[in-house]
C-alpha atoms as a PDB file:
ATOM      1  CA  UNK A   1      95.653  15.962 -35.904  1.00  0.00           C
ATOM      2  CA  UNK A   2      93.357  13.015 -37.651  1.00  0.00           C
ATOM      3  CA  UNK A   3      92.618  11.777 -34.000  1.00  0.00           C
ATOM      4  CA  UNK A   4      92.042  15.414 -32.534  1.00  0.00           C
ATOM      5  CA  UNK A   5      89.701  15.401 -35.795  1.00  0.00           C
ATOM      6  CA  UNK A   6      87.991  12.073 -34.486  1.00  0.00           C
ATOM      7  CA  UNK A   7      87.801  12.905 -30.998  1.00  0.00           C
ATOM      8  CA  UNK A   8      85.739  15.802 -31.210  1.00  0.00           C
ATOM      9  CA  UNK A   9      83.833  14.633 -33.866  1.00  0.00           C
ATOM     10  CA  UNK A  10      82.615  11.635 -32.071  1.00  0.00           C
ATOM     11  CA  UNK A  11      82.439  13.504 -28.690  1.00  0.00           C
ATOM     12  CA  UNK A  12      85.619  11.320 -27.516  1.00  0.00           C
ATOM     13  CA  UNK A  13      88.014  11.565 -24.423  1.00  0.00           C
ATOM     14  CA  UNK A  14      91.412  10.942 -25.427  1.00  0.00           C
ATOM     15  CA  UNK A  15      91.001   7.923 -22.999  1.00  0.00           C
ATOM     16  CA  UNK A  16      88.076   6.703 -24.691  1.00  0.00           C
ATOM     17  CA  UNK A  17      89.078   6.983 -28.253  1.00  0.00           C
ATOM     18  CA  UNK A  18      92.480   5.213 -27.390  1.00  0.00           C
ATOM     19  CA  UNK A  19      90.416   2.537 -26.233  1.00  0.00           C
ATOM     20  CA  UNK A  20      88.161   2.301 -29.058  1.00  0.00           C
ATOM     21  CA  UNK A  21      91.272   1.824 -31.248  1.00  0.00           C
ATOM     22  CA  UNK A  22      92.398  -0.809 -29.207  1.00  0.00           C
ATOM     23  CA  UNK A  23      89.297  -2.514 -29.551  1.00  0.00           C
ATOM     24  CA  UNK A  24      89.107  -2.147 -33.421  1.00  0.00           C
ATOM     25  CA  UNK A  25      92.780  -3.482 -33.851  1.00  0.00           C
ATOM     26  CA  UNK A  26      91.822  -6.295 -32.072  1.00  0.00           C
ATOM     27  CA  UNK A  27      88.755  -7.165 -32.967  1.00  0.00           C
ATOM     28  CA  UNK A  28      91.002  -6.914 -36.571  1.00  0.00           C
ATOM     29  CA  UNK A  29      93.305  -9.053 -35.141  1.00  0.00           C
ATOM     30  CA  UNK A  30      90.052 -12.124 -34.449  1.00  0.00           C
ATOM     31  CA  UNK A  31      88.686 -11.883 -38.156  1.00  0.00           C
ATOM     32  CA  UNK A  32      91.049 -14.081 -39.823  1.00  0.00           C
ATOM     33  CA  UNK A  33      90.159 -16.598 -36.739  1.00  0.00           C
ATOM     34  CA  UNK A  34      86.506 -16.262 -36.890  1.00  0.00           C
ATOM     35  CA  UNK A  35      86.803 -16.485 -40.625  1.00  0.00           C
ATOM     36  CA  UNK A  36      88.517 -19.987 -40.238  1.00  0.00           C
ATOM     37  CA  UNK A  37      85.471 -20.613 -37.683  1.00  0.00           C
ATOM     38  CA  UNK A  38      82.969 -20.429 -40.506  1.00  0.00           C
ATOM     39  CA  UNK A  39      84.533 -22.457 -42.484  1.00  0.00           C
ATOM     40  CA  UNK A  40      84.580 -25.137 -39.891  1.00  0.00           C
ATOM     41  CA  UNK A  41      80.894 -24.726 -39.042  1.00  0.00           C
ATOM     42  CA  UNK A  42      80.297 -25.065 -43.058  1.00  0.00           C
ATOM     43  CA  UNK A  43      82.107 -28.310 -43.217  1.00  0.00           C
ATOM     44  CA  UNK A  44      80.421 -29.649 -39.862  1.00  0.00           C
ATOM     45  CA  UNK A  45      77.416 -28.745 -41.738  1.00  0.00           C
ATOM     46  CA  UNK A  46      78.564 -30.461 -45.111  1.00  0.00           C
ATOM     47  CA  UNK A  47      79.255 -33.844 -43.690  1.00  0.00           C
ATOM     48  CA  UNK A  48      76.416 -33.683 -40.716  1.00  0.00           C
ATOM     49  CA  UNK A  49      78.884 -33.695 -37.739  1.00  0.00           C
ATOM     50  CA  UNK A  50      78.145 -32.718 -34.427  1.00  0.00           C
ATOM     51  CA  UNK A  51      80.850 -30.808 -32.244  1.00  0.00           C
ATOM     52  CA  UNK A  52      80.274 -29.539 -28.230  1.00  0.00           C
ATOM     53  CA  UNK A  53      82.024 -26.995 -26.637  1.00  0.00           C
ATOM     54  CA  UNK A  54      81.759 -26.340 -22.919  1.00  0.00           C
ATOM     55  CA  UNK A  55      82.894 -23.260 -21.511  1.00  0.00           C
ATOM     56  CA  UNK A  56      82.980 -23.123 -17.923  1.00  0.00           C
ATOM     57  CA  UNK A  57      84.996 -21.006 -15.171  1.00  0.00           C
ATOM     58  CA  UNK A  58      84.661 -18.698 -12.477  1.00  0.00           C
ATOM     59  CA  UNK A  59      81.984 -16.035 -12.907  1.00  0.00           C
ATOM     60  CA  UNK A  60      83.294 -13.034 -14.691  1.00  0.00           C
ATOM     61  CA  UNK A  61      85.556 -15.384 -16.410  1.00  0.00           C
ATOM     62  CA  UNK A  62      85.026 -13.912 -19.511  1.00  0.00           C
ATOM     63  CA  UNK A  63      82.943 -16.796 -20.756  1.00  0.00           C
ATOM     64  CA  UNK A  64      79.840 -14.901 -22.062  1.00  0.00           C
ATOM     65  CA  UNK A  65      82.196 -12.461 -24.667  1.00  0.00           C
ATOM     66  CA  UNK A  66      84.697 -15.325 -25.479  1.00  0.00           C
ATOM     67  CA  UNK A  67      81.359 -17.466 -26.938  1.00  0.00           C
ATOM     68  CA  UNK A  68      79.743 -14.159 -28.388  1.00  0.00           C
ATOM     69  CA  UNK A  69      83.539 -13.881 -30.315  1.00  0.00           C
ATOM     70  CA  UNK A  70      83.481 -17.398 -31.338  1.00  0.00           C
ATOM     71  CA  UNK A  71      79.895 -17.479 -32.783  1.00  0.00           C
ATOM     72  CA  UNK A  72      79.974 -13.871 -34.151  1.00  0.00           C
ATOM     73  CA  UNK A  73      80.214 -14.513 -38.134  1.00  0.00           C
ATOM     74  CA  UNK A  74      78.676 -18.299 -37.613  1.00  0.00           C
ATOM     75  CA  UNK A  75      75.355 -19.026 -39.589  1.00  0.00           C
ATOM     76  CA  UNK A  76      72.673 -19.108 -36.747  1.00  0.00           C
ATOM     77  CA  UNK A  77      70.889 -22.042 -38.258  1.00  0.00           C
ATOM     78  CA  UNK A  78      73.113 -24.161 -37.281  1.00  0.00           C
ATOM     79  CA  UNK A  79      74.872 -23.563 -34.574  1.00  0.00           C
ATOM     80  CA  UNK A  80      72.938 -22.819 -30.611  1.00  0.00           C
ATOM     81  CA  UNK A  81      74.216 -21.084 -27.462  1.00  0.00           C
ATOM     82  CA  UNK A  82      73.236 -23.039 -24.533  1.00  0.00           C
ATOM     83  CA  UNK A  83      72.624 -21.391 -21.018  1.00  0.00           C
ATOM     84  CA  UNK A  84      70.580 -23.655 -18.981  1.00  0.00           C
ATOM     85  CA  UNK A  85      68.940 -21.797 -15.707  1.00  0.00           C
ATOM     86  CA  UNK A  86      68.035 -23.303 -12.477  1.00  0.00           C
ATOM     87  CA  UNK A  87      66.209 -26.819 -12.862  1.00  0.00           C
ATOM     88  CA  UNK A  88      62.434 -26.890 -12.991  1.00  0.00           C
ATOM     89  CA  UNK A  89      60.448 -29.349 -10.631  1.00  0.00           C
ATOM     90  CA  UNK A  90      60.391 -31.905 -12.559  1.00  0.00           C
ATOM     91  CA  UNK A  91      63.701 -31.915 -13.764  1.00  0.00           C
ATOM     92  CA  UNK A  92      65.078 -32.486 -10.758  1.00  0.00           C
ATOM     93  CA  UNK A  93      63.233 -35.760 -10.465  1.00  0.00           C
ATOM     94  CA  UNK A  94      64.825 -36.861 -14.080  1.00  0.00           C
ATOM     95  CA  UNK A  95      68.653 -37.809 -14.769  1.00  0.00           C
ATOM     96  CA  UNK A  96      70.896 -35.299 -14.579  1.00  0.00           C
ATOM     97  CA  UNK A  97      72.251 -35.626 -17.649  1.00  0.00           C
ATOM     98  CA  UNK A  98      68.725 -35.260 -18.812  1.00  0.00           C
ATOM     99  CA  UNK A  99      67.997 -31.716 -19.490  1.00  0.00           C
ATOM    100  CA  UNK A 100      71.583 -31.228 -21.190  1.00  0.00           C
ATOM    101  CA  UNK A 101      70.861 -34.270 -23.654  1.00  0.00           C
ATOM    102  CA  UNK A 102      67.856 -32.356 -24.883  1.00  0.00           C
ATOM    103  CA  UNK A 103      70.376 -29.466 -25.996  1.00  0.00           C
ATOM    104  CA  UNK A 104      72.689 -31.501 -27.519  1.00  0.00           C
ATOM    105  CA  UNK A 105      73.303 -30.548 -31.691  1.00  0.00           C
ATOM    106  CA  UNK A 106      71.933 -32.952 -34.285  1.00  0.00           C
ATOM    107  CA  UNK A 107      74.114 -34.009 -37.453  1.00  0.00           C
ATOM    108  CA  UNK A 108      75.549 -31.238 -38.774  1.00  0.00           C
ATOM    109  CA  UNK A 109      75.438 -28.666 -35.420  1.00  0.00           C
ATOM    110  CA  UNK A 110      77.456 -26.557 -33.167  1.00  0.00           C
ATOM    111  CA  UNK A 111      76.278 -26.039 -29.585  1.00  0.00           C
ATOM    112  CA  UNK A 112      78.241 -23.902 -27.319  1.00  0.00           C
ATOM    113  CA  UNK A 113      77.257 -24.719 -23.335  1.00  0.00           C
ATOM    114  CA  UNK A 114      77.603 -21.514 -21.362  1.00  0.00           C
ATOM    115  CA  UNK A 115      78.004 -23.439 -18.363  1.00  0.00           C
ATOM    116  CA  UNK A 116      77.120 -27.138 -18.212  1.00  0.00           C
ATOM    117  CA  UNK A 117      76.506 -30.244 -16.701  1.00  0.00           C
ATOM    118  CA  UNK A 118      80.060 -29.605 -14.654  1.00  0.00           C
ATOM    119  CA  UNK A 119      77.713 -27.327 -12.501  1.00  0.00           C
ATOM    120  CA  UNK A 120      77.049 -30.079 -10.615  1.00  0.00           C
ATOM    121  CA  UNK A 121      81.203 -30.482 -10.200  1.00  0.00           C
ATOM    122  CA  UNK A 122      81.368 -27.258  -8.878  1.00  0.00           C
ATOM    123  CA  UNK A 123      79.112 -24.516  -8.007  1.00  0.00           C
ATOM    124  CA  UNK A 124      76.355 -27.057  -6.542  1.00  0.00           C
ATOM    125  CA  UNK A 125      78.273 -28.766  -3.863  1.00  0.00           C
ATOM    126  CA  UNK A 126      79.905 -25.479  -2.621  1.00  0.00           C
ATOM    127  CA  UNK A 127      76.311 -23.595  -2.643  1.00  0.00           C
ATOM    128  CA  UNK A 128      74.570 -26.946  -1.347  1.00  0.00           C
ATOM    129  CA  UNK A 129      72.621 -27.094  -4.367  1.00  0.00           C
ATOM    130  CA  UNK A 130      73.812 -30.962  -4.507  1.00  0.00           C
ATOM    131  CA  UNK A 131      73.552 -33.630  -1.842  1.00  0.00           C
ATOM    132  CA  UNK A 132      77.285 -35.217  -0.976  1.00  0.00           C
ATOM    133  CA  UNK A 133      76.150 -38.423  -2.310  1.00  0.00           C
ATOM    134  CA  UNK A 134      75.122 -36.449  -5.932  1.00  0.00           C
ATOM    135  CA  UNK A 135      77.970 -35.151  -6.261  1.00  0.00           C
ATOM    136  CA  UNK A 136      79.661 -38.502  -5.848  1.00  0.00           C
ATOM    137  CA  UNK A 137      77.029 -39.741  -8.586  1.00  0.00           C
ATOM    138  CA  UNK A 138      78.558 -37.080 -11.214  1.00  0.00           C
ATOM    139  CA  UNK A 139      81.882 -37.374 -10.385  1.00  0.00           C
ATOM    140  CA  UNK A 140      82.099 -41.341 -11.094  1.00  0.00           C
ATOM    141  CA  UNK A 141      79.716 -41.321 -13.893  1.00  0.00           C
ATOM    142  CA  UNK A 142      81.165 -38.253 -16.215  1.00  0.00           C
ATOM    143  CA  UNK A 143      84.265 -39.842 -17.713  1.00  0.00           C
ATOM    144  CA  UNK A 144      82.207 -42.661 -19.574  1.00  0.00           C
ATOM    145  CA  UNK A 145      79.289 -40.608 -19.904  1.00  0.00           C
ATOM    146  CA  UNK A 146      81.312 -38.431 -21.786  1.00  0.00           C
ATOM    147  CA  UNK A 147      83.739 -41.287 -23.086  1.00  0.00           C
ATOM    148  CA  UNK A 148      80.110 -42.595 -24.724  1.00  0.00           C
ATOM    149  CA  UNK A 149      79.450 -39.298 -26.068  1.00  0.00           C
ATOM    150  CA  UNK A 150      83.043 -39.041 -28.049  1.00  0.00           C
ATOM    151  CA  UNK A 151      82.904 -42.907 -29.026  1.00  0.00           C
ATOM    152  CA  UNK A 152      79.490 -41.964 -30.905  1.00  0.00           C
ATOM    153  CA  UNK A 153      81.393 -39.454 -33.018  1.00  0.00           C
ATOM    154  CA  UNK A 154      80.599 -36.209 -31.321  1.00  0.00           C
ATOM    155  CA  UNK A 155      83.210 -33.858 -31.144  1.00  0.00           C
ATOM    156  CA  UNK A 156      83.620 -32.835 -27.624  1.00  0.00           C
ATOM    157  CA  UNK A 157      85.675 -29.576 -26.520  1.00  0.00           C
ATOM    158  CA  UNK A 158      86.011 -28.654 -22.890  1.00  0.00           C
ATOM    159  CA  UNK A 159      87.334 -25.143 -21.740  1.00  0.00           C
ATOM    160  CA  UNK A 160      88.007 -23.893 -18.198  1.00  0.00           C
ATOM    161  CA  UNK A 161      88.516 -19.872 -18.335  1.00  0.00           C
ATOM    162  CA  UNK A 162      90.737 -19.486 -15.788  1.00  0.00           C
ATOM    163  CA  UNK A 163      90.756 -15.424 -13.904  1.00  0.00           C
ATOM    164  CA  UNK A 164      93.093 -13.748 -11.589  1.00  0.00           C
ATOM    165  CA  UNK A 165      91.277 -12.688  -8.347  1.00  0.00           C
ATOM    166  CA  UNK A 166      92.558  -9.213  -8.703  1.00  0.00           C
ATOM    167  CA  UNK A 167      90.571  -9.089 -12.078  1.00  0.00           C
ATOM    168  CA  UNK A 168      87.759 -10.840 -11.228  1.00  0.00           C
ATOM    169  CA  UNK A 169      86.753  -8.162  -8.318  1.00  0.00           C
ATOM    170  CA  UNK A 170      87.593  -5.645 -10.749  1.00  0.00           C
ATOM    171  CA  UNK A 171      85.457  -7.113 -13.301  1.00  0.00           C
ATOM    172  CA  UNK A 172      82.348  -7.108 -10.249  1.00  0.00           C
ATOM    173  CA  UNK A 173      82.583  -3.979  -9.552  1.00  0.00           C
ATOM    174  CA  UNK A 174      82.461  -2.907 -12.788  1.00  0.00           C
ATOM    175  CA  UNK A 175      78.911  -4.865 -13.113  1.00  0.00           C
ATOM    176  CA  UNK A 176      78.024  -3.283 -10.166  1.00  0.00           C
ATOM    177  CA  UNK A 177      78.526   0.402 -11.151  1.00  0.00           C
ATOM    178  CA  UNK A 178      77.651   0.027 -14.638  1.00  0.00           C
ATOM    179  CA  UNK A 179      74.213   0.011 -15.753  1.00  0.00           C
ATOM    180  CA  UNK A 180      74.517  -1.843 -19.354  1.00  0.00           C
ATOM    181  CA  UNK A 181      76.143  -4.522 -16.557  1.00  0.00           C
ATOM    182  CA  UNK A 182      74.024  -4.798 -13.687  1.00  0.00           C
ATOM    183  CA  UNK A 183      71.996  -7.175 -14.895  1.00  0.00           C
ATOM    184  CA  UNK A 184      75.228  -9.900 -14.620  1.00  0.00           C
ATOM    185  CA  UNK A 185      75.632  -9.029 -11.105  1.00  0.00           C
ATOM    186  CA  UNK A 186      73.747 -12.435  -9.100  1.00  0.00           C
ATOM    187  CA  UNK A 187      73.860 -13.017  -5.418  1.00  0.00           C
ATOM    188  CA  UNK A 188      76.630 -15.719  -6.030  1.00  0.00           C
ATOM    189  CA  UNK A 189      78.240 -13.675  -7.385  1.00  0.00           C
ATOM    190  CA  UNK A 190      79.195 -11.223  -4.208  1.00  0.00           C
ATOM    191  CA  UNK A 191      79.913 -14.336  -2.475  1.00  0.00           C
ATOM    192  CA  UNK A 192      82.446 -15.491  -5.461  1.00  0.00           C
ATOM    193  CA  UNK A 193      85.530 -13.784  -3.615  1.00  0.00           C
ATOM    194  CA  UNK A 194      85.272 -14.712   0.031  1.00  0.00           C
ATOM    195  CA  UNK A 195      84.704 -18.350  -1.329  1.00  0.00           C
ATOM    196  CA  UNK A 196      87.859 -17.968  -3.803  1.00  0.00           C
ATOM    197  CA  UNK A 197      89.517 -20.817  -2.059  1.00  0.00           C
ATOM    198  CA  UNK A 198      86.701 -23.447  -2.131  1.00  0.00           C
ATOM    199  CA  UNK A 199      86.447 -22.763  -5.880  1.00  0.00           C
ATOM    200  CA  UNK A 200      90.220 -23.368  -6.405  1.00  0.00           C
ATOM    201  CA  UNK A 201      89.860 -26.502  -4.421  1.00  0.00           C
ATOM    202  CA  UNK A 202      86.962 -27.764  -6.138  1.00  0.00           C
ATOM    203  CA  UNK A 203      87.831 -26.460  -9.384  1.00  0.00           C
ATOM    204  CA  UNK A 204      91.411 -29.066  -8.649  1.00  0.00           C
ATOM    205  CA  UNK A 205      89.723 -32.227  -8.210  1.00  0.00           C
ATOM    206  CA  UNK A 206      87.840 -31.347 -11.286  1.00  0.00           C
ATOM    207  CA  UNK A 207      90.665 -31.206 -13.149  1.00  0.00           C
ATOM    208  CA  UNK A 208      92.020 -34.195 -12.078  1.00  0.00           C
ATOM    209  CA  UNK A 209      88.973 -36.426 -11.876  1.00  0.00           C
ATOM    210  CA  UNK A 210      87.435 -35.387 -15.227  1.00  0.00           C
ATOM    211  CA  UNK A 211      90.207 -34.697 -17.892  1.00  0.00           C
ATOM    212  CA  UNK A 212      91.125 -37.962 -20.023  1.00  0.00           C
ATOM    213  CA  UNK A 213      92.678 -38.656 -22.967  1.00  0.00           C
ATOM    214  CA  UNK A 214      88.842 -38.754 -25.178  1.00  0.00           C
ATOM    215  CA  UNK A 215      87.649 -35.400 -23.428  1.00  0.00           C
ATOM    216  CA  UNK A 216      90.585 -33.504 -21.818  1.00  0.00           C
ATOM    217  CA  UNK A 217      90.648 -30.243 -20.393  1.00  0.00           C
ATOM    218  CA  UNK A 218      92.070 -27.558 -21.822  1.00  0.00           C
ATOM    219  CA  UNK A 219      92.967 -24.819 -19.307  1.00  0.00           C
ATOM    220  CA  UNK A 220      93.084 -20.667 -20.549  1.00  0.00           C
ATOM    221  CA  UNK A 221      93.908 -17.972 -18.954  1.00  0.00           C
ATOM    222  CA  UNK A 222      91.318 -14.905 -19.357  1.00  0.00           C
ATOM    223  CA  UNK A 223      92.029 -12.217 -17.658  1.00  0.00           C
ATOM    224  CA  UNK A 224      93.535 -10.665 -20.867  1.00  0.00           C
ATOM    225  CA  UNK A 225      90.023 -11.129 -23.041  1.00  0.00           C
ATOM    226  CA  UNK A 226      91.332 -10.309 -26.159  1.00  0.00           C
ATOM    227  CA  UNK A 227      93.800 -13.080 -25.630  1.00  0.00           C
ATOM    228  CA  UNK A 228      91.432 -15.677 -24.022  1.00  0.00           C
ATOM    229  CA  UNK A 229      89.260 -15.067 -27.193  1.00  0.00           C
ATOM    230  CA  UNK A 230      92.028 -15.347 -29.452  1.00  0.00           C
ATOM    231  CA  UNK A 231      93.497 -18.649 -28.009  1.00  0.00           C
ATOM    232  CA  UNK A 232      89.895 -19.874 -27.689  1.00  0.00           C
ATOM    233  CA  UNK A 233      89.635 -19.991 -31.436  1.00  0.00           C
ATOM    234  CA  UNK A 234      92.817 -21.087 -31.880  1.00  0.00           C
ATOM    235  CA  UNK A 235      92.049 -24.351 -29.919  1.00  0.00           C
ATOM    236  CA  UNK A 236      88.567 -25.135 -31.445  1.00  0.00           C
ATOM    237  CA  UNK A 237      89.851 -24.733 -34.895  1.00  0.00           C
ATOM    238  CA  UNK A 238      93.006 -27.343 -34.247  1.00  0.00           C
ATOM    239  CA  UNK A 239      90.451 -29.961 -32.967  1.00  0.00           C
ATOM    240  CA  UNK A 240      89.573 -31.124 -36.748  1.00  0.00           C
ATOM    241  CA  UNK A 241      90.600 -30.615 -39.917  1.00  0.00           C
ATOM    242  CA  UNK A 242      88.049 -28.957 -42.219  1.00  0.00           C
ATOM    243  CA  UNK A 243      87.595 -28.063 -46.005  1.00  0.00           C
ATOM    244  CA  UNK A 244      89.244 -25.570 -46.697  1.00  0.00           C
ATOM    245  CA  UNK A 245      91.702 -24.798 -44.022  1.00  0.00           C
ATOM    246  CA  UNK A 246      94.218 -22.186 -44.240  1.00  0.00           C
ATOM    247  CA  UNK A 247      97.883 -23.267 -43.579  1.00  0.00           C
ATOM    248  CA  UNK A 248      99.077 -19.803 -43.249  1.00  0.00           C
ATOM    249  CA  UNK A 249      97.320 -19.251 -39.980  1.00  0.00           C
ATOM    250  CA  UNK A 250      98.742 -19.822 -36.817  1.00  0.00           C
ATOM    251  CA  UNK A 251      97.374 -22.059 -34.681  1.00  0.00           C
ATOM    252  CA  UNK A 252     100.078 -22.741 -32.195  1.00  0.00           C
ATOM    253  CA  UNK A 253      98.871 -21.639 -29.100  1.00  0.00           C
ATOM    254  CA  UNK A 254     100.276 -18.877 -26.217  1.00  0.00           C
ATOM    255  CA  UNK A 255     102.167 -21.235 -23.748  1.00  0.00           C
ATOM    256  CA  UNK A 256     101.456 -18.368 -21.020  1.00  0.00           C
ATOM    257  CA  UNK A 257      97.828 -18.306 -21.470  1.00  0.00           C
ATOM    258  CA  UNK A 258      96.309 -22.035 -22.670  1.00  0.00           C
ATOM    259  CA  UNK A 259      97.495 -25.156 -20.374  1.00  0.00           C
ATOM    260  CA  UNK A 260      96.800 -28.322 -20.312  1.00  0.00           C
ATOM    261  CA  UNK A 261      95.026 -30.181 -17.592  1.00  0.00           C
ATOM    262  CA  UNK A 262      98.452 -31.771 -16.400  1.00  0.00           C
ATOM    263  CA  UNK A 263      99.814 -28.646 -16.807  1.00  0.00           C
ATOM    264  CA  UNK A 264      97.108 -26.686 -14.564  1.00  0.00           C
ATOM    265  CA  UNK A 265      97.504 -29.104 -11.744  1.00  0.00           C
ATOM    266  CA  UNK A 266     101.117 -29.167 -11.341  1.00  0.00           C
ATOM    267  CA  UNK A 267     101.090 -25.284 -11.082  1.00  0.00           C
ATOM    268  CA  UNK A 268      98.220 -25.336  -8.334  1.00  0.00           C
ATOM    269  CA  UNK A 269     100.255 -28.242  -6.409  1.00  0.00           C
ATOM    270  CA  UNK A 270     103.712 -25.461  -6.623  1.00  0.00           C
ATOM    271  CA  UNK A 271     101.387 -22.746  -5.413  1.00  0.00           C
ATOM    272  CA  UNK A 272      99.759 -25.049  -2.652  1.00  0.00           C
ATOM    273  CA  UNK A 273      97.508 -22.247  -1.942  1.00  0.00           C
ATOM    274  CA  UNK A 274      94.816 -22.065  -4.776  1.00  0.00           C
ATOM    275  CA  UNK A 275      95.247 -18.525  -4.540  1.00  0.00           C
ATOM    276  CA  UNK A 276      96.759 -17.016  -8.133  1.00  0.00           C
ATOM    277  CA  UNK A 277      95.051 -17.170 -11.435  1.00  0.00           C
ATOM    278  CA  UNK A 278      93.002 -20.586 -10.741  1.00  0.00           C
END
């Protein structure tokens, strides 16, 4: 009766307001998480630390709501969502690394790289942004470049979002239909699923070439959001410990959903096809 009650009052199908209960329990489910996340960012803050988290994967990997999640209830002083658009002229005369180094977070910061300087590790080459030899260039020079980076005392997280093919389609053609979405939709985009294999391929010698013991990747599935946010938390707030931190939370994560670099590669060598959930 209560529901019939909200339904009608809010102009709801029963479709709809199933879903917005769904949403509400778990965005309920998040809070204690995101709670836990300020705290963090507060002792980051405290003691001037500076922590980096990459988020990369496939487009309509979920990345974009995962990071909105994460830095939903974090004070906006001090923490910066980086999305870095096409190079500028004379960028692309400068060291790569250049133009990310200006983003990086001073003592006391949290900046969350929608997309990075792994661009160059996979979309370039496969679009031909990148010469061969560029490539190359990244490829040998990111471990210690990053190795550096951790050494100097900045905390380093790296996150591949990892879709099903089935879902990411689905997720395309709901950008393409919906007008809140279009916006997302990008001429790479449409070619995203006819190049689904060149990704998988690329996105394995990634994997392999760049994941070490001072910056590994961690590998989560997202084709179940509300779990790929969860986990995402999870994972960020096991990196350190912090003032504060609850010991009642769980922080073990979903063996089905987060996987280790290792982990990711010995799957895609079973499958030998690059074809399921990579």
């Amino acid at each position: 009766m209560a529901s019939e009650i909200e339904m009608k009052k809010h102009n709801l199908t029963e479709t709809q307001y199933e879903e917005a209960l769904q949403t509400y329990s778990e965005n309920l489910a998040l809070e204690a998480y995101q709670a836990e996340l300020v705290k963090l960012q507060q002792h980051i803050e405290r003691y001037k630390l500076k922590m980096i988290i990459l988020f990369e994967g496939r487009d309509a990997a979920g990345k974009g709501s995962v990071i909105g999640s994460v830095s939903r209830y974090m004070n906006p002083k001090h923490y910066r969502i980086v999305a870095l658009g096409r190079p500028t002229e004379r960028e692309r005369t400068e060291w790569y690394f250049q133009r990310y180094i200006k983003n990086f977070p001073h003592g006391g910061e949290v900046v969350l790289f929608d997309r990075s300087w792994y661009n160059r590790a996979m979309v370039e080459p496969i679009f031909g942004f990148c010469s061969k030899e560029e490539h190359e260039l990244f490829m040998n020079h990111v471990v210690p470049f990053e190795e550096s980076l951790v050494e100097q005392g900045t905390l380093l997280i790296k996150l591949y979002f990892s879709v099903s093919k089935e879902k990411q389609a689905a997720r395309f053609e709901q950008r393409r239909t919906d007008p809140l979405r279009q916006w997302k939709l990008s001429e790479i985009d449409l070619q995203a699923q006819s190049m689904w294999e060149e990704f998988s391929k690329t996105k394995y010698n990634m994997l392999k070439a760049t994941s070490n013991e001072k910056a590994p990747w961690y590998v989560i599935r997202s084709s179940d959001k509300h779990k790929a946010r969860l986990e995402t938390m999870k994972l960020i707030l096991k990196q350190i410990d912090y003032d504060g931190k609850s010991r009642a939370i769980d922080l073990v994560s979903d063996t089905k959903t987060v996987f280790s670099a290792t982990e990711e590669l010995a799957i895609m060598d079973k499958q030998n096809t690059y074809t399921a959930n990579t």
